[in-house]
Protein backbone atom coordinates (compact mmCIF):
# COMPACT_ATOMS: atom_id res chain seq x y z
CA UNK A 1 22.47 -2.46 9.86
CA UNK A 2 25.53 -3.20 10.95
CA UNK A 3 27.53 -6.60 10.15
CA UNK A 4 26.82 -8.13 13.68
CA UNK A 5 23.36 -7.43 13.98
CA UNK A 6 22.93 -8.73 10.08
CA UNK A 7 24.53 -12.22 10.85
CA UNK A 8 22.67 -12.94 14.17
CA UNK A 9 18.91 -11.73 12.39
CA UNK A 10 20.21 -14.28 9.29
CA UNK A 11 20.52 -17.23 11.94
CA UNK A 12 17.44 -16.46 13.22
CA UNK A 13 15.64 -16.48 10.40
CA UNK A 14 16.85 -19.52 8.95
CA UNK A 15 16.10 -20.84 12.22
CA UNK A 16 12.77 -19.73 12.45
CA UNK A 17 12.14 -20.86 8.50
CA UNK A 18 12.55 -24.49 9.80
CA UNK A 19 10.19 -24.76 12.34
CA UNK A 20 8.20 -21.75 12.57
CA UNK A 21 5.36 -22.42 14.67
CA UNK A 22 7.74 -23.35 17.37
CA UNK A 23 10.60 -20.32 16.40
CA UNK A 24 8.47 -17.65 15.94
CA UNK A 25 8.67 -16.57 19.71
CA UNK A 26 12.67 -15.66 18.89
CA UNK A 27 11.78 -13.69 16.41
CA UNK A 28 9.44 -11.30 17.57
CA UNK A 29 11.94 -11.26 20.88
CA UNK A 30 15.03 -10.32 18.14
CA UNK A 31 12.45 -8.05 16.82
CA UNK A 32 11.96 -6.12 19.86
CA UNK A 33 16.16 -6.15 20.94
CA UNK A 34 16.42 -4.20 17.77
CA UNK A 35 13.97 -1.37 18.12
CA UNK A 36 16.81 0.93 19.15
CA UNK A 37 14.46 3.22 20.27
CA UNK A 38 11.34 1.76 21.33
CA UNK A 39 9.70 3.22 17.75
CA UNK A 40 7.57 -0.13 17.52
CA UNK A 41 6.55 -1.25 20.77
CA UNK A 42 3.27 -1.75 20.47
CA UNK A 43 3.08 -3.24 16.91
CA UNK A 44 5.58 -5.96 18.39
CA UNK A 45 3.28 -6.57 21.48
CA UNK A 46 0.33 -6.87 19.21
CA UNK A 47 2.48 -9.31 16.69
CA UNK A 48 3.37 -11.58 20.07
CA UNK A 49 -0.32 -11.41 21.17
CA UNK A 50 -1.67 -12.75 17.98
CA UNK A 51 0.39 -14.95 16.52
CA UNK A 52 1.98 -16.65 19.07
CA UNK A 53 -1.92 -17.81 20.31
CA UNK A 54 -2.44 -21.03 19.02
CA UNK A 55 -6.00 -20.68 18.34
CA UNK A 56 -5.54 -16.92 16.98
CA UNK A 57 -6.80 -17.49 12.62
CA UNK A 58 -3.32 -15.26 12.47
CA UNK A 59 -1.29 -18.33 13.86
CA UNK A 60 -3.09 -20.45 11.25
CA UNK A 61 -2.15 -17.68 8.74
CA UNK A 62 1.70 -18.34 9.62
CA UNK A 63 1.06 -22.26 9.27
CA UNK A 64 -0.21 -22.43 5.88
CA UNK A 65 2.05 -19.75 5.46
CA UNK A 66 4.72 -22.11 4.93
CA UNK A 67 3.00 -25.21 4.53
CA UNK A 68 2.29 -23.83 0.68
CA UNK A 69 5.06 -20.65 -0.15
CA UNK A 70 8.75 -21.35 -0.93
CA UNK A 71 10.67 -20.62 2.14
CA UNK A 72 13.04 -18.50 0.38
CA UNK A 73 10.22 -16.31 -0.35
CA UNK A 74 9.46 -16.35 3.28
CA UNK A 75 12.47 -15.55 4.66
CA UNK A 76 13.46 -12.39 1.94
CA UNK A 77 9.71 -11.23 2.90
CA UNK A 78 11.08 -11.10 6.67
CA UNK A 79 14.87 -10.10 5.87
CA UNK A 80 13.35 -6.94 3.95
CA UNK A 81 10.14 -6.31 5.05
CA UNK A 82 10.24 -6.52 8.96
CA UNK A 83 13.88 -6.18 9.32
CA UNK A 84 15.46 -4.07 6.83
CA UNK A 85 12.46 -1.57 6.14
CA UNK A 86 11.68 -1.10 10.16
CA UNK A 87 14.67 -1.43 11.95
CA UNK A 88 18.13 -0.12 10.35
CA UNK A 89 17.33 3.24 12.13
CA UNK A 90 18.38 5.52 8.96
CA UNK A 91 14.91 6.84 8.52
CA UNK A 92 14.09 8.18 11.81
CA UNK A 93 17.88 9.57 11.40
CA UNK A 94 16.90 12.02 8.30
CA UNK A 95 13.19 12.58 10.18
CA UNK A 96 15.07 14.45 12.91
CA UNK A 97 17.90 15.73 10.20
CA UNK A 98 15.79 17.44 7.99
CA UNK A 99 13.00 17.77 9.72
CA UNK A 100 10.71 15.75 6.68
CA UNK A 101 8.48 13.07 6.14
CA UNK A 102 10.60 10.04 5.25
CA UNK A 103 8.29 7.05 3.78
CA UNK A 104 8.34 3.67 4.90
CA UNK A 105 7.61 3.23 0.72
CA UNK A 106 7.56 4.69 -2.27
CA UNK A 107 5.50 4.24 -5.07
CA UNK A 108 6.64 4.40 -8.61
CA UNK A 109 4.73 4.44 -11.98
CA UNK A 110 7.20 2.11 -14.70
CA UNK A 111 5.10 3.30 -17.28
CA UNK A 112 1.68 5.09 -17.95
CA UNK A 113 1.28 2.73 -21.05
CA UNK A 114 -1.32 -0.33 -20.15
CA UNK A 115 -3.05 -3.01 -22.07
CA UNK A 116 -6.23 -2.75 -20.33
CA UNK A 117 -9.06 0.94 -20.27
CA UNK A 118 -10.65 0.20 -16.59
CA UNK A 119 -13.74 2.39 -16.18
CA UNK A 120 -13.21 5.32 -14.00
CA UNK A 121 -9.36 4.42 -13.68
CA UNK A 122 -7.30 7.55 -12.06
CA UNK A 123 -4.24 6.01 -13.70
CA UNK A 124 -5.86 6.38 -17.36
CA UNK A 125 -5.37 10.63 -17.14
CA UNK A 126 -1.51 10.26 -17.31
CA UNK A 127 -1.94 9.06 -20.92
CA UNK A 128 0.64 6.04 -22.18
CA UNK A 129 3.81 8.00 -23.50
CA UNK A 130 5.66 8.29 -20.74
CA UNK A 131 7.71 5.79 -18.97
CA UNK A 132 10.72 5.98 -16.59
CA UNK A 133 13.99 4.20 -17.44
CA UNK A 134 15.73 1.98 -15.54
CA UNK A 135 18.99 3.88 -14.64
CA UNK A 136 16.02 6.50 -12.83
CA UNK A 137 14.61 3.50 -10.93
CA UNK A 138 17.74 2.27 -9.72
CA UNK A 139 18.45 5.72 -8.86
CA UNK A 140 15.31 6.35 -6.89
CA UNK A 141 15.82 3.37 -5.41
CA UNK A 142 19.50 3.62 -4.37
CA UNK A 143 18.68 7.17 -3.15
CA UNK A 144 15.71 6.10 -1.44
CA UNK A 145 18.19 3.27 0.68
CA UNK A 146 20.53 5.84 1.97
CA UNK A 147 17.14 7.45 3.55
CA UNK A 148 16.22 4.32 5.12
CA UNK A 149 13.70 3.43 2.43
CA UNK A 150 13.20 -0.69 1.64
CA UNK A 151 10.21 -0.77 -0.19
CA UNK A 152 9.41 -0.52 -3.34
CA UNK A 153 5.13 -0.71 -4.88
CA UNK A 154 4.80 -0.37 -8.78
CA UNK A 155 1.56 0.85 -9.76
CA UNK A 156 0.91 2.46 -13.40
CA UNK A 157 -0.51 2.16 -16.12
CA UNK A 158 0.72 -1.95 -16.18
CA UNK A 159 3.30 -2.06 -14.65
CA UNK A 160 4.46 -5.59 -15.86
CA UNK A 161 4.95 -4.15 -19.26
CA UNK A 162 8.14 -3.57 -17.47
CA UNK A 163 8.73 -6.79 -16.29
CA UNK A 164 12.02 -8.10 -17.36
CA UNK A 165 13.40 -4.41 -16.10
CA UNK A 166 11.21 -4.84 -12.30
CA UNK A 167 13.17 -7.98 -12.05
CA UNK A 168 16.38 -6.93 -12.84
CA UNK A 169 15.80 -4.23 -10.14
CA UNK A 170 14.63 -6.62 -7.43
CA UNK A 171 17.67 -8.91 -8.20
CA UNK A 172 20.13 -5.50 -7.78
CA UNK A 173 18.90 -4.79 -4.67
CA UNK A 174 18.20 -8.03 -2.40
CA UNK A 175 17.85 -5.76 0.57
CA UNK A 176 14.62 -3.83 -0.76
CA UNK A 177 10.75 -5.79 -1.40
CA UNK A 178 9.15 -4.87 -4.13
CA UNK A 179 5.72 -5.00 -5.07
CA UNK A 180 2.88 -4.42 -7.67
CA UNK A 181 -0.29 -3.95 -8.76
CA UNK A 182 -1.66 -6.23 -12.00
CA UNK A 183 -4.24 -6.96 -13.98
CA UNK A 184 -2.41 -10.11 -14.45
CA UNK A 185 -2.53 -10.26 -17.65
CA UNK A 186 1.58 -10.06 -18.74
CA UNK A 187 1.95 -12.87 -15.96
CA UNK A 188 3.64 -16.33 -17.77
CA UNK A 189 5.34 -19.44 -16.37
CA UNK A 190 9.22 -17.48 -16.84
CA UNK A 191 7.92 -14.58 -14.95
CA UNK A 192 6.77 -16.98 -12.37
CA UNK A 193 10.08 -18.71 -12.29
CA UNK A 194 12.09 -15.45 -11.97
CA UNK A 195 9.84 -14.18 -8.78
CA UNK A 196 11.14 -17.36 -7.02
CA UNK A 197 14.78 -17.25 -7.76
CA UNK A 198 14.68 -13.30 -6.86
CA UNK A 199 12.17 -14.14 -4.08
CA UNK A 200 12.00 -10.31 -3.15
CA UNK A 201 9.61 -9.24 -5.54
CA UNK A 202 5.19 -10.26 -5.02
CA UNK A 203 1.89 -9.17 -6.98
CA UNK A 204 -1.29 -7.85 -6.29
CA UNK A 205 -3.71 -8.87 -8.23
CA UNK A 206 -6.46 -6.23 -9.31
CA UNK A 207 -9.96 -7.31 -9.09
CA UNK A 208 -13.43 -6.29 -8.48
CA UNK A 209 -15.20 -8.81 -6.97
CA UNK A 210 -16.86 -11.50 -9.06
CA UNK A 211 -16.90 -11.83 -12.81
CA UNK A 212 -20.05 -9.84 -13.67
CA UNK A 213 -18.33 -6.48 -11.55
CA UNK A 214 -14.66 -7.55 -12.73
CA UNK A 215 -15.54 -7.18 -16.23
CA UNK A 216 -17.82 -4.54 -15.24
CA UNK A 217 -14.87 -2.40 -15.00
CA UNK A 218 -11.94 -4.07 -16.67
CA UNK A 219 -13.63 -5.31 -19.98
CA UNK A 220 -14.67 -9.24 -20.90
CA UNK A 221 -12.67 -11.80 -19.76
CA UNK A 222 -10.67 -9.83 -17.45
CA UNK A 223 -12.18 -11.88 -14.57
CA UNK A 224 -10.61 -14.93 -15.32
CA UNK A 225 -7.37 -13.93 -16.42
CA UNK A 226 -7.02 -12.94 -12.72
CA UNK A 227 -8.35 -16.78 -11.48
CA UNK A 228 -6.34 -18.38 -14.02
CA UNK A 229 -3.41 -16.19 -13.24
CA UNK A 230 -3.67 -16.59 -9.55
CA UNK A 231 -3.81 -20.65 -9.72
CA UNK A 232 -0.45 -19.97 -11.48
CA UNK A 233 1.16 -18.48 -9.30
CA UNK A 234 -0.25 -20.86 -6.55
CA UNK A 235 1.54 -23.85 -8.29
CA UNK A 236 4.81 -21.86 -8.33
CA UNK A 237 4.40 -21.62 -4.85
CA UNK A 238 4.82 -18.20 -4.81
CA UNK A 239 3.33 -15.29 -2.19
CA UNK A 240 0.70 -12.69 -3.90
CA UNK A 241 -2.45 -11.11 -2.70
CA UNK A 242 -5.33 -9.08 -4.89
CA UNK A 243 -6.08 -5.76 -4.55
CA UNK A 244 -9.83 -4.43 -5.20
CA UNK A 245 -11.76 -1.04 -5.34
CA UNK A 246 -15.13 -0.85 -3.49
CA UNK A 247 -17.40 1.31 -5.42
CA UNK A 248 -21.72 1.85 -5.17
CA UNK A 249 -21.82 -0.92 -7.31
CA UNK A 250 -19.30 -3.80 -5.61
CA UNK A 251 -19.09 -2.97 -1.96
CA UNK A 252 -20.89 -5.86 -0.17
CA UNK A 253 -19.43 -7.92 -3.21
CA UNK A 254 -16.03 -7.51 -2.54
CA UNK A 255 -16.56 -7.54 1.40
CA UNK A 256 -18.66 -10.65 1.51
CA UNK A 257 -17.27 -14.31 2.19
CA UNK A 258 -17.82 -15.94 -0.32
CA UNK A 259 -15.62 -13.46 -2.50
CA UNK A 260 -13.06 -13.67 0.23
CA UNK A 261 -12.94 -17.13 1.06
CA UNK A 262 -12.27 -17.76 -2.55
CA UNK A 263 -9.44 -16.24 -3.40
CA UNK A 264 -7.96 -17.34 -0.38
CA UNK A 265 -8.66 -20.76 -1.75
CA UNK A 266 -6.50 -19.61 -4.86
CA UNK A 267 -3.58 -18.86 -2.07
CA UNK A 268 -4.14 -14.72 -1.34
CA UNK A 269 -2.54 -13.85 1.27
CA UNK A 270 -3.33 -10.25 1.84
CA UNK A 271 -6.22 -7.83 0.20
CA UNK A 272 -6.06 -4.32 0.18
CA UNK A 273 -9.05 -2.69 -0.46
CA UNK A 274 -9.63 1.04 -1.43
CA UNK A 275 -12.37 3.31 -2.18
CA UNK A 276 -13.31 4.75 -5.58
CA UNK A 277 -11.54 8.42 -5.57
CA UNK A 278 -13.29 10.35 -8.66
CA UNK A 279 -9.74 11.75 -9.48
CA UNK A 280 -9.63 13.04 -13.06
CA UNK A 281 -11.91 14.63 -15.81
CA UNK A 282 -13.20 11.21 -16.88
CA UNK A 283 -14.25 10.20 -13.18
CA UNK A 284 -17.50 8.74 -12.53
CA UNK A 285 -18.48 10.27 -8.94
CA UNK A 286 -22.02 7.48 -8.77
CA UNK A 287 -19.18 5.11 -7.96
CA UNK A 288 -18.54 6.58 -4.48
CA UNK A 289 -19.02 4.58 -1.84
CA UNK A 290 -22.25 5.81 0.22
CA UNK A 291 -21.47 6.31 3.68
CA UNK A 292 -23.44 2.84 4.86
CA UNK A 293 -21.60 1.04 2.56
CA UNK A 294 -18.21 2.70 3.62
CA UNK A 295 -19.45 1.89 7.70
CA UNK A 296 -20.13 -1.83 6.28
CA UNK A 297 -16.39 -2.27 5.07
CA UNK A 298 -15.18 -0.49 8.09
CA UNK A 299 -17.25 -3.08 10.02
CA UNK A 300 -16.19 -5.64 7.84
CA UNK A 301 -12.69 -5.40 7.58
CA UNK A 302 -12.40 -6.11 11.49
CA UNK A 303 -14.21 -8.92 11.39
CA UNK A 304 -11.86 -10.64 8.63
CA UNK A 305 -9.18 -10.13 10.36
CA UNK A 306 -10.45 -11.72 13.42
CA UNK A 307 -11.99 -14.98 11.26
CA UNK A 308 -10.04 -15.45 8.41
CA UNK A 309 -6.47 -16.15 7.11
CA UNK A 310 -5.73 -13.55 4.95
CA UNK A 311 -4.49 -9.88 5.74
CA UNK A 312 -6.80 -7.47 4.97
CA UNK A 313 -6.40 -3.65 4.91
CA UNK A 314 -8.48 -0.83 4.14
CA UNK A 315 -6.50 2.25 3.35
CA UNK A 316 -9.09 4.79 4.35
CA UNK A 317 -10.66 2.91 7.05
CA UNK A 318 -7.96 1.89 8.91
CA UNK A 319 -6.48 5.31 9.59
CA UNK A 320 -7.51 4.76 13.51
CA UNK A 321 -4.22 2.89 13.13
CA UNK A 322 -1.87 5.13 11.11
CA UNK A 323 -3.42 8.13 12.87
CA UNK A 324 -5.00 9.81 9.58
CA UNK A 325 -3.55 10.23 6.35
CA UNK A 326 -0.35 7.98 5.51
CA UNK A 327 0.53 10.59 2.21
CA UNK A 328 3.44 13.10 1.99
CA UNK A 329 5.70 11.04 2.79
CA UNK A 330 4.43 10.33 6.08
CA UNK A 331 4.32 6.40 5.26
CA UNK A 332 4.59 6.96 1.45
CA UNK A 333 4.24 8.99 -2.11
CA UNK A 334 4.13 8.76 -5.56
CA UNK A 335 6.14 9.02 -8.65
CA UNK A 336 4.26 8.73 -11.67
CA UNK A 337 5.66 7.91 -14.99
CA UNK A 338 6.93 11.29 -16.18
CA UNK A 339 8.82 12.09 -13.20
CA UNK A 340 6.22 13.88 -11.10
CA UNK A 341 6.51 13.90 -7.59
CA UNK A 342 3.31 13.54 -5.88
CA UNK A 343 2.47 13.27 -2.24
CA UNK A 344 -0.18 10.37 -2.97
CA UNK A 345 -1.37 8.43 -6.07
CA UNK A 346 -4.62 9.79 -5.78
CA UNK A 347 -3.63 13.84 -5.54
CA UNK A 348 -2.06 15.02 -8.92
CA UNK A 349 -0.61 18.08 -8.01
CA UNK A 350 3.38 18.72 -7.31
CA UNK A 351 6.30 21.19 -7.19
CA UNK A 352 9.04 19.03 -8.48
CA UNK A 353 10.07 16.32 -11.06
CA UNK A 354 12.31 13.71 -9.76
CA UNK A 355 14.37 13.94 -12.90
CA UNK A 356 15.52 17.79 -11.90
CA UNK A 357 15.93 16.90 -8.20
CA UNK A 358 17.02 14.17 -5.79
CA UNK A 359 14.65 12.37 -3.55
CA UNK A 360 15.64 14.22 -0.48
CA UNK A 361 14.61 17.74 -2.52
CA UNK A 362 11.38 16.41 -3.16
CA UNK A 363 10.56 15.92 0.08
CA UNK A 364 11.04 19.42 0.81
CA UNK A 365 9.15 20.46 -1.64
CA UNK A 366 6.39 23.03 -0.62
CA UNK A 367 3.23 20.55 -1.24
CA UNK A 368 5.16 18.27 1.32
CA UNK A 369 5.98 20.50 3.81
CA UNK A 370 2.17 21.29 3.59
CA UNK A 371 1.60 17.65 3.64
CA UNK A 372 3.46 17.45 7.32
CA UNK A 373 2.33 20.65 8.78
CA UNK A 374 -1.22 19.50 8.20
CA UNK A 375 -1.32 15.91 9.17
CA UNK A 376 -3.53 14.77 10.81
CA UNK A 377 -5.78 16.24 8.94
CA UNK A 378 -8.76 15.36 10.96
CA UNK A 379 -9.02 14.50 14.68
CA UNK A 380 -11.39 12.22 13.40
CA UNK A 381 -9.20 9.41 11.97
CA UNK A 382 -12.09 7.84 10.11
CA UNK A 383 -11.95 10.94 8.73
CA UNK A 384 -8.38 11.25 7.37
CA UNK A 385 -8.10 11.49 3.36
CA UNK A 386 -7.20 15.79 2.61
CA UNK A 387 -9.59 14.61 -1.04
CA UNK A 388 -12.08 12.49 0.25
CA UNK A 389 -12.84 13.22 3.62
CA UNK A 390 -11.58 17.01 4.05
CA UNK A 391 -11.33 18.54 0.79
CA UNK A 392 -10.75 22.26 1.92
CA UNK A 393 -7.41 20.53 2.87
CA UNK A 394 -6.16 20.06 -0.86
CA UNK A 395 -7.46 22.81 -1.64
CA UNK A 396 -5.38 25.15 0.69
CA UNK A 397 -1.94 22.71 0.29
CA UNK A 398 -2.14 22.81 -3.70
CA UNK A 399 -2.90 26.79 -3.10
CA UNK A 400 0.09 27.51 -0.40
CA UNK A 401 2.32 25.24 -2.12
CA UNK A 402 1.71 26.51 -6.02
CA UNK A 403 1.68 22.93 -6.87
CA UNK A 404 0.52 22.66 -10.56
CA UNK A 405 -1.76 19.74 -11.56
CA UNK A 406 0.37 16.97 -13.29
CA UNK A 407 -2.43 15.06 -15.53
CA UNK A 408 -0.61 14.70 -18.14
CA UNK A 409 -4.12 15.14 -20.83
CA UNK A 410 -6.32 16.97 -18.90
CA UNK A 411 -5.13 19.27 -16.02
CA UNK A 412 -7.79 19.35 -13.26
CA UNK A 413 -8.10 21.93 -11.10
CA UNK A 414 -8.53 21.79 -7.59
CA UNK A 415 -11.58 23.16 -6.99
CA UNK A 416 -12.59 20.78 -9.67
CA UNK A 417 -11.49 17.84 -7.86
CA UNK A 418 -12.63 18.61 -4.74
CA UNK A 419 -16.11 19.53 -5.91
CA UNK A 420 -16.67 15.91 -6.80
CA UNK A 421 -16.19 14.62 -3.07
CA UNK A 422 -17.45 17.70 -0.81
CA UNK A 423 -21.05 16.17 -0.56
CA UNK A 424 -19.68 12.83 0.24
CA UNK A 425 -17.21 14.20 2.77
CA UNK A 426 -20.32 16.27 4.61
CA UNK A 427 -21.99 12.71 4.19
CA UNK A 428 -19.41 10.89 6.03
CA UNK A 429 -18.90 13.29 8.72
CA UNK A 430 -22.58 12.63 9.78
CA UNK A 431 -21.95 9.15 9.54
CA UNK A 432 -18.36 8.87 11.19
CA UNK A 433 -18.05 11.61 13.61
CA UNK A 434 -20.65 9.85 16.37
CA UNK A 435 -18.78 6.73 16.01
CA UNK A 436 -15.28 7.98 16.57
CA UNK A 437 -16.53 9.71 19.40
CA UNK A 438 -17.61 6.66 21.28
CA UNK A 439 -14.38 4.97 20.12
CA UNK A 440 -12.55 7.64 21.98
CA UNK A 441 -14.65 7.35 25.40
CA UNK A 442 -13.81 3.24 25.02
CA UNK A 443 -9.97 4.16 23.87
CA UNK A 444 -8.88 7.18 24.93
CA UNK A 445 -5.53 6.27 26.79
CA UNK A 446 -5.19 4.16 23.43
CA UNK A 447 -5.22 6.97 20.94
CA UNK A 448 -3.51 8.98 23.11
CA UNK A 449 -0.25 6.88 22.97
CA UNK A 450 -0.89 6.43 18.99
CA UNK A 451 -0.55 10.05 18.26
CA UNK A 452 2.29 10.75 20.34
């Protein structure tokens, strides 16, 4: 972004910090003078539709907003998030360059080592000896800027056994958000004090739904560490959101209000929600969502967004609006903590090893050039997970691409993996497939635009 364009978004957000039910309206319009190329029409229109509407729940959102979050929280979540991240042009730049995916984010694995033995947990097959070091996540990170990339999501193992290292990172690089996924339970008043002077750096809290399917999953006590946790942060003033698996066993738990409308109470401001993925030799496939509950959260979802003050995403359902499956580097991919380079947290197979390649080689790599040339990889976008949803897909990409399974206790096979989910794909095809086609006969001009 160039000097001129930097200043005049910096007035306008410390403008729009002041008084932002009545500056907002700038913002979206500097917003859309900076989409160079029309890449994010629509998402803008939709942004001025809803939030702008004074009796839209998103334009309450915005008010409480910053009625109880630090403004200088606020304004590096805009300065990085909407502005850096969407609109410096450099990633559409090496799209058309290279021709490669080029994420919106990547996500990175501090360490496999974590303090808590979830039930069912993907993350628990990379074992805890493996970690990687700072100088490799400033260098994925600087390499990732020159591609256009501004944001950053930890996952792990726990990842804030890493902490004083993720902040040192977030204050290097005041351009980039970063993000992660917690149980919580490393969170203290200091670390709270150094995610406001930073201000570019948030939490998701991981929970299950109350405290009987919490600790269901995460062991005794886990459950309130999260509440107590989350009213810290609260008091700190500080942004954060939860992040929850629906499973057979917590679905209409985790969906219903009076799960939701608590921990907005406790000051969440977004929930994302996925589905149990029965990735790895200890995976409990009972936990899969049955295709009524997964219609119910697809259902559900929609309706929160429309009635309640928190943003809520579902990363399987809501591929109507990404068009299928966001992996490969399409919107994102993963690094876990050995180095592997994976085209999605949830699909352990890859060519490379980020510490024998750059960034821009492991997008090229064969499992993400099978990655592009297959997405979408339904027509159904209800339907879009290659695992979940349309196993044969893995299954030919790890087979074309000679990717080798990176569980780092047990290797899994493919065929392994996939026979875990083919009867629940099947399942969901009867379920899904009638309902996308009458989306399409009530949307079709809609979609249309979408995948172009």
């Amino acid at each position: 972004m160039n000097l001129i364009k930097k200043k005049t978004t910096d007035l306008i957000i410390d403008y729009m910090v002041k008084d932002p039910i009545k500056n907002l309206p700038k913002m979206i319009d500097l917003a859309e003078s900076l989409d160079r190329k029309g890449q994010h029409t629509e998402q803008v229109a939709q942004f001025r539709k809803t939030i702008i509407n004074p009796d839209s729940i998103w334009s309450k959102f915005v008010e409480d907003l910053f009625k109880e979050v630090d403004p200088e929280c606020i304004k590096k979540l805009i300065e990085c998030f909407f502005v850096n991240a969407t609109l410096d042009g450099k990633m559409e730049d090496a799209k058309e360059k290279y021709g490669i995916n080029v994420p919106w984010a990547i996500l990175l694995d501090p360490t496999s080592a974590c303090n808590y033995q979830c039930t069912g947990c993907w993350a628990a097959q990379y074992g805890d000896k493996h970690s990687l070091s700072y100088e490799k996540l400033d260098d994925i990170i600087t390499q990732g800027k020159a591609l256009g990339i501004h944001f950053y999501i930890y996952s792990g193992g726990e990842p804030l056994m890493r902490k004083d290292d993720l902040i040192k990172l977030a204050e290097k690089n005041p351009d980039c958000y970063f993000f992660a996924f917690t149980n919580g339970s490393l969170i203290d008043e200091q670390f709270c004090k150094d995610l406001r002077r930073v201000a570019n750096f948030t939490i998701a809290f991981s929970i299950e739904g109350d405290e009987e399917d919490t600790d269901f999953r995460r062991g005794k006590g886990a459950y309130q560490v999260v509440i107590d946790k989350m009213r810290l942060m609260k008091d700190y003033k500080l942004p954060f959101g939860y992040s929850t698996c629906y499973h057979s066993k917590n679905t209409y738990n985790v969906g219903g209000d009076e799960f939701i409308d608590y921990m907005i109470s406790l000051g969440c401001r977004f929930a994302w929600n996925f589905t149990y993925m029965p990735v790895g030799v200890d995976a409990v496939p009972e936990l899969l969502a049955t295709p009524e509950q997964r219609k119910w959260m697809h259902d559900r979802i929609r309706e929160i967004r429309d009635t309640k003050p928190i943003f809520a995403l579902d990363f399987w359902n809501d591929g109507e609006y990404t068009c299928g499956c966001i992996a490969g580097g399409r919107r994102y991919f993963h690094i876990n903590a050995a180095g592997d380079v994976e085209p999605c947290a949830f699909v352990h197979y890859s060519n490379v090893n980020i510490h024998d390649v750059t960034l821009l080689e492991a997008l090229q790599s064969p499992i993400f050039k099978a990655y592009r040339d297959g997405q979408p990889f339904n027509d159904n976008h209800m339907r879009p997970c290659p695992v979940l949803d349309n196993p044969e897909a893995i299954e030919h990409m790890v087979k074309i691409s000679g990717a080798h399974s990176t569980d780092m206790q047990s290797p899994e096979e493919v065929e392994a993996l996939t026979a875990k989910t083919k009867e629940a794909a099947a399942k969901w095809a009867e379920t899904s497939d009638p309902i996308w086609e009458e989306h399409l006969k009530e949307k079709p001009e809609q979609e249309k635009m979408k995948a172009g």
